[in-house]
PDB file of N, CA and C in Angstrom:
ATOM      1  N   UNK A   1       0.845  -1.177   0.000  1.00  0.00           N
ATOM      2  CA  UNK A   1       0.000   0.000   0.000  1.00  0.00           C
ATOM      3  C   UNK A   1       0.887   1.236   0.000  1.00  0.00           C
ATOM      4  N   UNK A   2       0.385   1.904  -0.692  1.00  0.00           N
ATOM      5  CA  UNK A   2       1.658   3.490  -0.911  1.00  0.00           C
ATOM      6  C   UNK A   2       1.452   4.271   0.414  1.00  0.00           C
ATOM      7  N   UNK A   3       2.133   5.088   0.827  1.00  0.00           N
ATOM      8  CA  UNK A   3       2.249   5.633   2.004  1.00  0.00           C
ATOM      9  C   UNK A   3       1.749   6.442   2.341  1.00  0.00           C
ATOM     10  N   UNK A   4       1.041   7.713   1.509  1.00  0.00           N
ATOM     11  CA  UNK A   4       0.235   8.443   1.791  1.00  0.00           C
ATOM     12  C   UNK A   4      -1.047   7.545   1.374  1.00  0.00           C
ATOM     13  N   UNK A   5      -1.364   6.673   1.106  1.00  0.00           N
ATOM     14  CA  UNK A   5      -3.043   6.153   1.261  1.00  0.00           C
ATOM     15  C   UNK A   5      -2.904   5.501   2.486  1.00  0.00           C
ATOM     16  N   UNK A   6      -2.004   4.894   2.840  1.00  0.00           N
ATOM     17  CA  UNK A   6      -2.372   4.643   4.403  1.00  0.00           C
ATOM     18  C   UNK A   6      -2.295   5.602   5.728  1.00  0.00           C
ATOM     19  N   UNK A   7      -0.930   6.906   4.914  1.00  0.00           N
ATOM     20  CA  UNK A   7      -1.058   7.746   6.243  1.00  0.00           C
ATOM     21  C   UNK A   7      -2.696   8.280   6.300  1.00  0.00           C
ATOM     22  N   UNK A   8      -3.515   8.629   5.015  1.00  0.00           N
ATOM     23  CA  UNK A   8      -4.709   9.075   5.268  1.00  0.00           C
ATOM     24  C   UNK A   8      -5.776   8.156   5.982  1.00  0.00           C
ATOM     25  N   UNK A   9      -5.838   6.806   5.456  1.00  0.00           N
ATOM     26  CA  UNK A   9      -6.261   5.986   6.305  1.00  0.00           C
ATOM     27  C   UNK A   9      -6.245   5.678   8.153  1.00  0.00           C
ATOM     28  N   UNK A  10      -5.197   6.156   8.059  1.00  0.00           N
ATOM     29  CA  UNK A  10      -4.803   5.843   9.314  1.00  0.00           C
ATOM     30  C   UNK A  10      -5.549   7.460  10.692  1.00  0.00           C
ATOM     31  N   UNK A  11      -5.271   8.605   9.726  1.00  0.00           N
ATOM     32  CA  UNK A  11      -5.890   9.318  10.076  1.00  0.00           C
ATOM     33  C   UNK A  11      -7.464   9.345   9.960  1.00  0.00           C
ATOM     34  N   UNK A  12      -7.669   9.087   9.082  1.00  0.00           N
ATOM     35  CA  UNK A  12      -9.198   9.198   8.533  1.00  0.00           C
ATOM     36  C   UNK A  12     -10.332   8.088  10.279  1.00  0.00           C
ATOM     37  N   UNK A  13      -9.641   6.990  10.331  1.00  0.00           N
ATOM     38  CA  UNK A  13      -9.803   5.940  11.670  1.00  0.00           C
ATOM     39  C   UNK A  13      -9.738   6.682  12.690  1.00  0.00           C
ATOM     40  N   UNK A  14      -8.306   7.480  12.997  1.00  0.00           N
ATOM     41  CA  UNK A  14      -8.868   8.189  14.159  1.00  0.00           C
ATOM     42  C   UNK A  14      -9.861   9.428  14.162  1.00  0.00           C
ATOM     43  N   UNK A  15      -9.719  10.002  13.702  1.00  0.00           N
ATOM     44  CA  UNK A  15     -10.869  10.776  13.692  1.00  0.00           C
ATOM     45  C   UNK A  15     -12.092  10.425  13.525  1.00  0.00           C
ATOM     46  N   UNK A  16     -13.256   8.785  13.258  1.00  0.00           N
ATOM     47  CA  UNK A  16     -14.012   8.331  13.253  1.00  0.00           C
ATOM     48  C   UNK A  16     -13.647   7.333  14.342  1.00  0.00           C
ATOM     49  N   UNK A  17     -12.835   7.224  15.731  1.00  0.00           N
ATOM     50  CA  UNK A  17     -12.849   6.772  16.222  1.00  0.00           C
ATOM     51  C   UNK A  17     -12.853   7.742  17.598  1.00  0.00           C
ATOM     52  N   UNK A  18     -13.030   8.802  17.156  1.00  0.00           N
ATOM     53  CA  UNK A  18     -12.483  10.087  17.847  1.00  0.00           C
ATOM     54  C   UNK A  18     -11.561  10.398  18.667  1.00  0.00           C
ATOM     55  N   UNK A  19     -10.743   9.618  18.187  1.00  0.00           N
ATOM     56  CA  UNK A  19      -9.133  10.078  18.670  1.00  0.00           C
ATOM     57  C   UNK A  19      -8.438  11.285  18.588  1.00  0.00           C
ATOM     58  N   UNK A  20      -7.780  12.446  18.894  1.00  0.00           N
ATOM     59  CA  UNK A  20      -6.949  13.575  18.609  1.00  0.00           C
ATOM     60  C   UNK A  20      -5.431  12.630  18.269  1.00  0.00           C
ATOM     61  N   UNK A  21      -4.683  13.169  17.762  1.00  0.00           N
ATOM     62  CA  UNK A  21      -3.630  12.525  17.389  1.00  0.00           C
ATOM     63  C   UNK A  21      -2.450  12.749  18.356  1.00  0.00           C
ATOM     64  N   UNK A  22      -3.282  13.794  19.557  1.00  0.00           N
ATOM     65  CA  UNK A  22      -2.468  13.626  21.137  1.00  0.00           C
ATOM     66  C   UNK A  22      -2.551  12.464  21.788  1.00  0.00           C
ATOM     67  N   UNK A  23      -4.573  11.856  21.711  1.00  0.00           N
ATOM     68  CA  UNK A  23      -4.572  11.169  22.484  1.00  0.00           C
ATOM     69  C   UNK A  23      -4.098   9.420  21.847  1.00  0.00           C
ATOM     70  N   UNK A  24      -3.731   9.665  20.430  1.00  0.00           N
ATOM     71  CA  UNK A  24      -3.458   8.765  19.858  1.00  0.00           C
ATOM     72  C   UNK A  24      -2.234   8.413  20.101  1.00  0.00           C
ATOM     73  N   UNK A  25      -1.027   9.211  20.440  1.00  0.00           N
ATOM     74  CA  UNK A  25       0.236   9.197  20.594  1.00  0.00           C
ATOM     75  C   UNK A  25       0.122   8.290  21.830  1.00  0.00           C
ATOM     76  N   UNK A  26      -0.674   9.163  22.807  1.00  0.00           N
ATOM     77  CA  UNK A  26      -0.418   8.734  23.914  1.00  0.00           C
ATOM     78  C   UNK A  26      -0.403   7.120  24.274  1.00  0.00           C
ATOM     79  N   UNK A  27      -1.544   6.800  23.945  1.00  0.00           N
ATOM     80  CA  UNK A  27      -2.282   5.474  23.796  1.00  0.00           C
ATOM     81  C   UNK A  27      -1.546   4.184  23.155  1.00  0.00           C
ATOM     82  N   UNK A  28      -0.531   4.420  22.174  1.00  0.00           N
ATOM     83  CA  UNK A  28       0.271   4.043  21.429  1.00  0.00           C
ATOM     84  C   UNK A  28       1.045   3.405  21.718  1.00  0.00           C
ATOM     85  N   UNK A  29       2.085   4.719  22.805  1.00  0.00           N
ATOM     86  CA  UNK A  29       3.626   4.888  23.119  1.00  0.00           C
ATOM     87  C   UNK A  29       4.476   5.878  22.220  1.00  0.00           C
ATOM     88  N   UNK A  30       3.674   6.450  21.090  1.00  0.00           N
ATOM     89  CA  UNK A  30       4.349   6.612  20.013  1.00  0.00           C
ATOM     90  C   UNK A  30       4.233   8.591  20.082  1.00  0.00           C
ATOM     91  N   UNK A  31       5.507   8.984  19.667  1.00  0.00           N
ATOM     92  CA  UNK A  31       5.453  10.483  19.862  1.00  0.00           C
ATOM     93  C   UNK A  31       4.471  10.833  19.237  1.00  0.00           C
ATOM     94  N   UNK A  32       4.121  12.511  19.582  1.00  0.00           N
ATOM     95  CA  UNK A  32       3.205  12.950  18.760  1.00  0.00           C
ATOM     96  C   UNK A  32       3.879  13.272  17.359  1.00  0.00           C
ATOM     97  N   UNK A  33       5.074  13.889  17.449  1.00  0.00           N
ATOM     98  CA  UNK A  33       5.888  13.845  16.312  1.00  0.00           C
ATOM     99  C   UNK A  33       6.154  12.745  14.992  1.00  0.00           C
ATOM    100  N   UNK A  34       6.339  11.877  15.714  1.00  0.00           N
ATOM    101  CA  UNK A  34       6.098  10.380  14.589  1.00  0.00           C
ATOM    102  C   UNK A  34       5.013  10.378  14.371  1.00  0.00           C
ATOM    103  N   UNK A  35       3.513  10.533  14.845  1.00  0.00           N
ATOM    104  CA  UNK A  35       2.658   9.852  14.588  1.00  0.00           C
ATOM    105  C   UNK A  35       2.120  11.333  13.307  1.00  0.00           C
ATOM    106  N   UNK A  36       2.370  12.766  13.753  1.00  0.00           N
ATOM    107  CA  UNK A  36       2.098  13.710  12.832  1.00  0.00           C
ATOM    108  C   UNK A  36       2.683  13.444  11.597  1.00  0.00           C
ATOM    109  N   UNK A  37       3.697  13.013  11.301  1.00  0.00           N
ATOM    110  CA  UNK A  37       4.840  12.378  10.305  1.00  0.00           C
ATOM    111  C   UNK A  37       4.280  11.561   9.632  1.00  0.00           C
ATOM    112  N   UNK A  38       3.619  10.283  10.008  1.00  0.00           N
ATOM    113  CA  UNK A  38       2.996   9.349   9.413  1.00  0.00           C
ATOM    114  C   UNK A  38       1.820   9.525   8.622  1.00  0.00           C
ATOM    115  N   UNK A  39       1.033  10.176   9.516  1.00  0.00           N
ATOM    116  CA  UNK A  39      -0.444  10.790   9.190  1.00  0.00           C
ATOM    117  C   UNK A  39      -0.271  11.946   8.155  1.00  0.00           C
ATOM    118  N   UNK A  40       1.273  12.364   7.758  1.00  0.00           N
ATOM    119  CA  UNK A  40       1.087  13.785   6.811  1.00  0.00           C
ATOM    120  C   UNK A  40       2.095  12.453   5.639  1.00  0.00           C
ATOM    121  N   UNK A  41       1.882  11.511   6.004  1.00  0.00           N
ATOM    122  CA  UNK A  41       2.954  10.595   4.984  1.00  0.00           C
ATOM    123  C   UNK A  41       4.087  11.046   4.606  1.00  0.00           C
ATOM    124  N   UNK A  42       4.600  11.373   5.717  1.00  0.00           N
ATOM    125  CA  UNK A  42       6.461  12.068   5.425  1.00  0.00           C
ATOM    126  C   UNK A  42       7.127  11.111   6.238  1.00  0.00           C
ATOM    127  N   UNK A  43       6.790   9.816   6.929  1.00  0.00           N
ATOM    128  CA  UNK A  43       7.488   9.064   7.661  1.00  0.00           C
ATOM    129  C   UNK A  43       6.310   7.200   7.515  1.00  0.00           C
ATOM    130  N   UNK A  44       7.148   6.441   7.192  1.00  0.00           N
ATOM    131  CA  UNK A  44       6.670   5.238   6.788  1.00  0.00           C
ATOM    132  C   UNK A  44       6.750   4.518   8.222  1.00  0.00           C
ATOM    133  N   UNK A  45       5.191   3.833   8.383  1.00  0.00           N
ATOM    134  CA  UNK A  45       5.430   3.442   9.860  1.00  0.00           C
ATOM    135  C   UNK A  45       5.520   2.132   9.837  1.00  0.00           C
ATOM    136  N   UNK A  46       6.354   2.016  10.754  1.00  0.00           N
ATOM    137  CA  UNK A  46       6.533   0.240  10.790  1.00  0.00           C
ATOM    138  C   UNK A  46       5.755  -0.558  11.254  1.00  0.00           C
ATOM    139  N   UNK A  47       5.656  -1.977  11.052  1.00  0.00           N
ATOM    140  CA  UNK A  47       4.887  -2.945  11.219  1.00  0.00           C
ATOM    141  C   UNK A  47       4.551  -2.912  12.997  1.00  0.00           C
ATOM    142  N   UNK A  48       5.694  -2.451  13.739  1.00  0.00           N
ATOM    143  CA  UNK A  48       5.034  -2.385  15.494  1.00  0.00           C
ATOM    144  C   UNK A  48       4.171  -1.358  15.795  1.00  0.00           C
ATOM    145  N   UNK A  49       4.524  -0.126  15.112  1.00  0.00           N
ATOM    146  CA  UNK A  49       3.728   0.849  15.477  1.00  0.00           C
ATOM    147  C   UNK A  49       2.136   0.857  14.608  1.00  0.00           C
ATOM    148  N   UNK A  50       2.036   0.303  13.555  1.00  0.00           N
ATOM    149  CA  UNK A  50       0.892  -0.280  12.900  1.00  0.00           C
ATOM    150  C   UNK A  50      -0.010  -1.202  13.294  1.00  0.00           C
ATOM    151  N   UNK A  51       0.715  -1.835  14.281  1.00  0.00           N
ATOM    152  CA  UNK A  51       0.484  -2.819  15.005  1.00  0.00           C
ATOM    153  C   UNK A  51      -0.499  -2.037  16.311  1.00  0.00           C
ATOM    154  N   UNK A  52       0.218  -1.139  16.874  1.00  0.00           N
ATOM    155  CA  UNK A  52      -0.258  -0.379  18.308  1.00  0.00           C
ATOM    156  C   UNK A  52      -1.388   0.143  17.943  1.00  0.00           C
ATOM    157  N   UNK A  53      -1.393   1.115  16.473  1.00  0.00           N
ATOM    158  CA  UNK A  53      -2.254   2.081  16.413  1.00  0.00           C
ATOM    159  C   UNK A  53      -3.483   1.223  15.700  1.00  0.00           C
ATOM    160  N   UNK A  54      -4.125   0.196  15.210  1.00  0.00           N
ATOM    161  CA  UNK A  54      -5.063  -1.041  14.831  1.00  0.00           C
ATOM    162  C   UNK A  54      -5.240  -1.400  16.442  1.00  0.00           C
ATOM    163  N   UNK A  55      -4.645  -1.636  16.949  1.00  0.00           N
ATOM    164  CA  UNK A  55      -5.048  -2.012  18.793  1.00  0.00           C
ATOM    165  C   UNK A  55      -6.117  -0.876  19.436  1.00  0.00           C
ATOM    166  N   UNK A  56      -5.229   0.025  19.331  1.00  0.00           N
ATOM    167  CA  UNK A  56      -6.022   1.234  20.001  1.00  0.00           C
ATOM    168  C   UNK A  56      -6.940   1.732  19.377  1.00  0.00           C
ATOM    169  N   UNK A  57      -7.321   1.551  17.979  1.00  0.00           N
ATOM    170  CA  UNK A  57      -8.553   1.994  17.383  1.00  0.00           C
ATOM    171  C   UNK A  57      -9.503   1.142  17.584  1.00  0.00           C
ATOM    172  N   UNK A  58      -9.348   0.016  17.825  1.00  0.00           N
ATOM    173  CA  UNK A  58      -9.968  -1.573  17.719  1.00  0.00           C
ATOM    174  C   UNK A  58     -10.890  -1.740  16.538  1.00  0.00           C
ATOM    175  N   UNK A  59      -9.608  -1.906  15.470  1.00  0.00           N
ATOM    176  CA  UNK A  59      -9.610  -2.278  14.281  1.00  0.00           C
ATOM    177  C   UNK A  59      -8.882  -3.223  13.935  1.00  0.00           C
ATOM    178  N   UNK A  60      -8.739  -3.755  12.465  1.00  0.00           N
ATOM    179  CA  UNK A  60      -8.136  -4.976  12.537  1.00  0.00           C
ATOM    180  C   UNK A  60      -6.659  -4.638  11.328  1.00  0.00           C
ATOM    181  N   UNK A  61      -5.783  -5.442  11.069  1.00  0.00           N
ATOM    182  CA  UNK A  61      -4.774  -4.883   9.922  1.00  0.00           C
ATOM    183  C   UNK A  61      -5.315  -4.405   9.039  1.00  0.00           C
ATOM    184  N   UNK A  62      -5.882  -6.321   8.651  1.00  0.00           N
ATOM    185  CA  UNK A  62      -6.883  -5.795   7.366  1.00  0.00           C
ATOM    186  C   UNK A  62      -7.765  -4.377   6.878  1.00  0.00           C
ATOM    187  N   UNK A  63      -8.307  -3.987   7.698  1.00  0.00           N
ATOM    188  CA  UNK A  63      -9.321  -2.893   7.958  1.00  0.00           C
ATOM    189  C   UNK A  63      -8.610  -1.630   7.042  1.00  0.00           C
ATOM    190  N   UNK A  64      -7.436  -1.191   7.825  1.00  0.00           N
ATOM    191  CA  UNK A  64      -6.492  -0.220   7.424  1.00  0.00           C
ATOM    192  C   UNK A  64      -5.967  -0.382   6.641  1.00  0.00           C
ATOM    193  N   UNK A  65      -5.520  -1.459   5.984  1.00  0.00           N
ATOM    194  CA  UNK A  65      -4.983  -1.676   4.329  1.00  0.00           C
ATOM    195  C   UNK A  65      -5.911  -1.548   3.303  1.00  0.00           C
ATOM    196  N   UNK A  66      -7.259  -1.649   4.018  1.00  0.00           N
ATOM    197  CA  UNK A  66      -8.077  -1.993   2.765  1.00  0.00           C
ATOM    198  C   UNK A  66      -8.127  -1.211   1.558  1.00  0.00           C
ATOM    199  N   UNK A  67      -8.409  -1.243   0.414  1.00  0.00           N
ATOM    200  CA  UNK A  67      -7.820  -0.117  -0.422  1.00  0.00           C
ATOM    201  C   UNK A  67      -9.639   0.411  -0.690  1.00  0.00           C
ATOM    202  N   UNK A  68     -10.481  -0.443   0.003  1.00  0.00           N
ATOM    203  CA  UNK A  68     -12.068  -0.074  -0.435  1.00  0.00           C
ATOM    204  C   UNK A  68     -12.506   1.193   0.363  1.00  0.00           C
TER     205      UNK A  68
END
């Protein structure tokens, strides 16, 4: 999946999960800095932190890859 369709994805979840991307950091472990990075697709997130942020939304991988 290219990196800005998932950083939007990834944002698009929290904000329908109503997360702020403070309280998303928090929740994580993950800075707010990385996670602003990811979500503006200027930083490719790795499989652990992809991992955290599908946990804390309580969503599934699949979900967030989906390209539908």
């Amino acid at each position: 999946m290219e990196n800005l369709q998932l950083a939007q994805r990834i944002r698009a979840f929290r904000k329908l999960k109503g997360f702020t991307q403070q309280q998303l950091a928090e929740q994580t472990g993950v800075s707010l800095a990385v996670l602003g990075a990811i979500e503006r697709g200027n930083r490719r997130a790795e499989d652990q932190i992809l991992t955290k942020i599908v946990d804390v939304l309580g969503i599934t991988m699949s979900e967030l890859k989906s390209s539908k």
